[in-house]
Protein backbone atom coordinates (compact mmCIF):
# COMPACT_ATOMS: atom_id res chain seq x y z
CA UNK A 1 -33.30 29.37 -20.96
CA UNK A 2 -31.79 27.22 -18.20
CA UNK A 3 -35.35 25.68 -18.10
CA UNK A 4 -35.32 24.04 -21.74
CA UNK A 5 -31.46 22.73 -21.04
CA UNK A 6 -32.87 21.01 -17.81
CA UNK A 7 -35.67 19.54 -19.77
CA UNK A 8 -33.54 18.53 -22.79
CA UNK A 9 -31.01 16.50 -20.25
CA UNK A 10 -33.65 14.70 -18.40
CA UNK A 11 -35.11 13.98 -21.66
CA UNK A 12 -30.98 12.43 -23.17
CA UNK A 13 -30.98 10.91 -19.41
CA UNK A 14 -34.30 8.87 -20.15
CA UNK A 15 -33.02 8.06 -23.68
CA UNK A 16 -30.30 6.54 -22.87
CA UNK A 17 -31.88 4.59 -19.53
CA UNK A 18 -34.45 2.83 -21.49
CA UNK A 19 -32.92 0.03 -23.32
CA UNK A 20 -36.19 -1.79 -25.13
CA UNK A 21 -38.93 -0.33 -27.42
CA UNK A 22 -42.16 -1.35 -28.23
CA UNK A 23 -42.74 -1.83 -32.09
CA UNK A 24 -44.38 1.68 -32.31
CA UNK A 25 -41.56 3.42 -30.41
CA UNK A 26 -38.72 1.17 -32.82
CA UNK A 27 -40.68 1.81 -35.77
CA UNK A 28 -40.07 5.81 -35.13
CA UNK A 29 -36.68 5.35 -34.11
CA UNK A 30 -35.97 4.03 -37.78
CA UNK A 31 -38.27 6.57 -38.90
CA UNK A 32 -40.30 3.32 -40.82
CA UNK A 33 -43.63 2.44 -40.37
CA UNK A 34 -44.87 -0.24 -37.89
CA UNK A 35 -46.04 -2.90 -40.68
CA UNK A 36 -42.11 -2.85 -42.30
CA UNK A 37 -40.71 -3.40 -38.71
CA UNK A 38 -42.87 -6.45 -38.33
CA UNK A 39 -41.62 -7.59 -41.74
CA UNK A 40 -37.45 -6.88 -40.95
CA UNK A 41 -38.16 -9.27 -37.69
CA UNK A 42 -40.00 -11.57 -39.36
CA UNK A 43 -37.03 -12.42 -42.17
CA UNK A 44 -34.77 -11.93 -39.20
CA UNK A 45 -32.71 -8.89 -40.10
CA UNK A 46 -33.67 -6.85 -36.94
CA UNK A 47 -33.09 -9.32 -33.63
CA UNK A 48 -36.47 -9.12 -31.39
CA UNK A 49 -36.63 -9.74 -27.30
CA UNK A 50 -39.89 -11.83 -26.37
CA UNK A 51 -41.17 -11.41 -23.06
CA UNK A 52 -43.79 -13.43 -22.49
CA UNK A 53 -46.08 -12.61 -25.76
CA UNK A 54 -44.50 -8.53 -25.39
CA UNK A 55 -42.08 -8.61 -28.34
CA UNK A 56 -39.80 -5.57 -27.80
CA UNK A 57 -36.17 -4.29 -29.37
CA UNK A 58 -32.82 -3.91 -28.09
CA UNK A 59 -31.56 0.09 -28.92
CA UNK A 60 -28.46 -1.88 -29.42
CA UNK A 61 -29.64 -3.97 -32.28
CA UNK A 62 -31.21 -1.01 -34.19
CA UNK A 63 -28.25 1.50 -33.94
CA UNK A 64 -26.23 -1.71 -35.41
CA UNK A 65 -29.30 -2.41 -38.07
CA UNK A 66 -28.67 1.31 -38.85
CA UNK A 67 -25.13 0.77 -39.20
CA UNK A 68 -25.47 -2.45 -41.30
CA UNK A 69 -27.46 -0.25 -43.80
CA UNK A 70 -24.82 2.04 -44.44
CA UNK A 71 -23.33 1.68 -48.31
């Protein structure tokens, strides 16, 4: 058992180290697909980072997207 808790912290370890996405990885971390993502950025209601042509998002700005959607 001690096996799946190692595994399951190196997993919330990684999580919380990585602080961009790529569009595919944000669009599953709203649980939305890919094409919808595009279309939030594009009316600028989710912020973007641009690296070079590499457009990537902040965990930051979609936990406060999430929050923003709250009613």
């Amino acid at each position: 058992m001690k096996k799946y808790r190692f595994v399951d912290e190196s997993m919330q370890m990684m999580s919380e180290a990585k602080k961009l996405m790529n569009s595919k990885e944000a669009a599953g971390y709203l649980c939305i697909c890919p094409r919808k993502l595009w279309e939030l950025s594009k009316s600028g209601r989710i912020q973007t980072v641009r690296i070079d042509r590499a457009v990537r998002y902040d965990v930051v700005d979609l936990d406060s997207f999430i929050e923003q959607q709250k009613r």
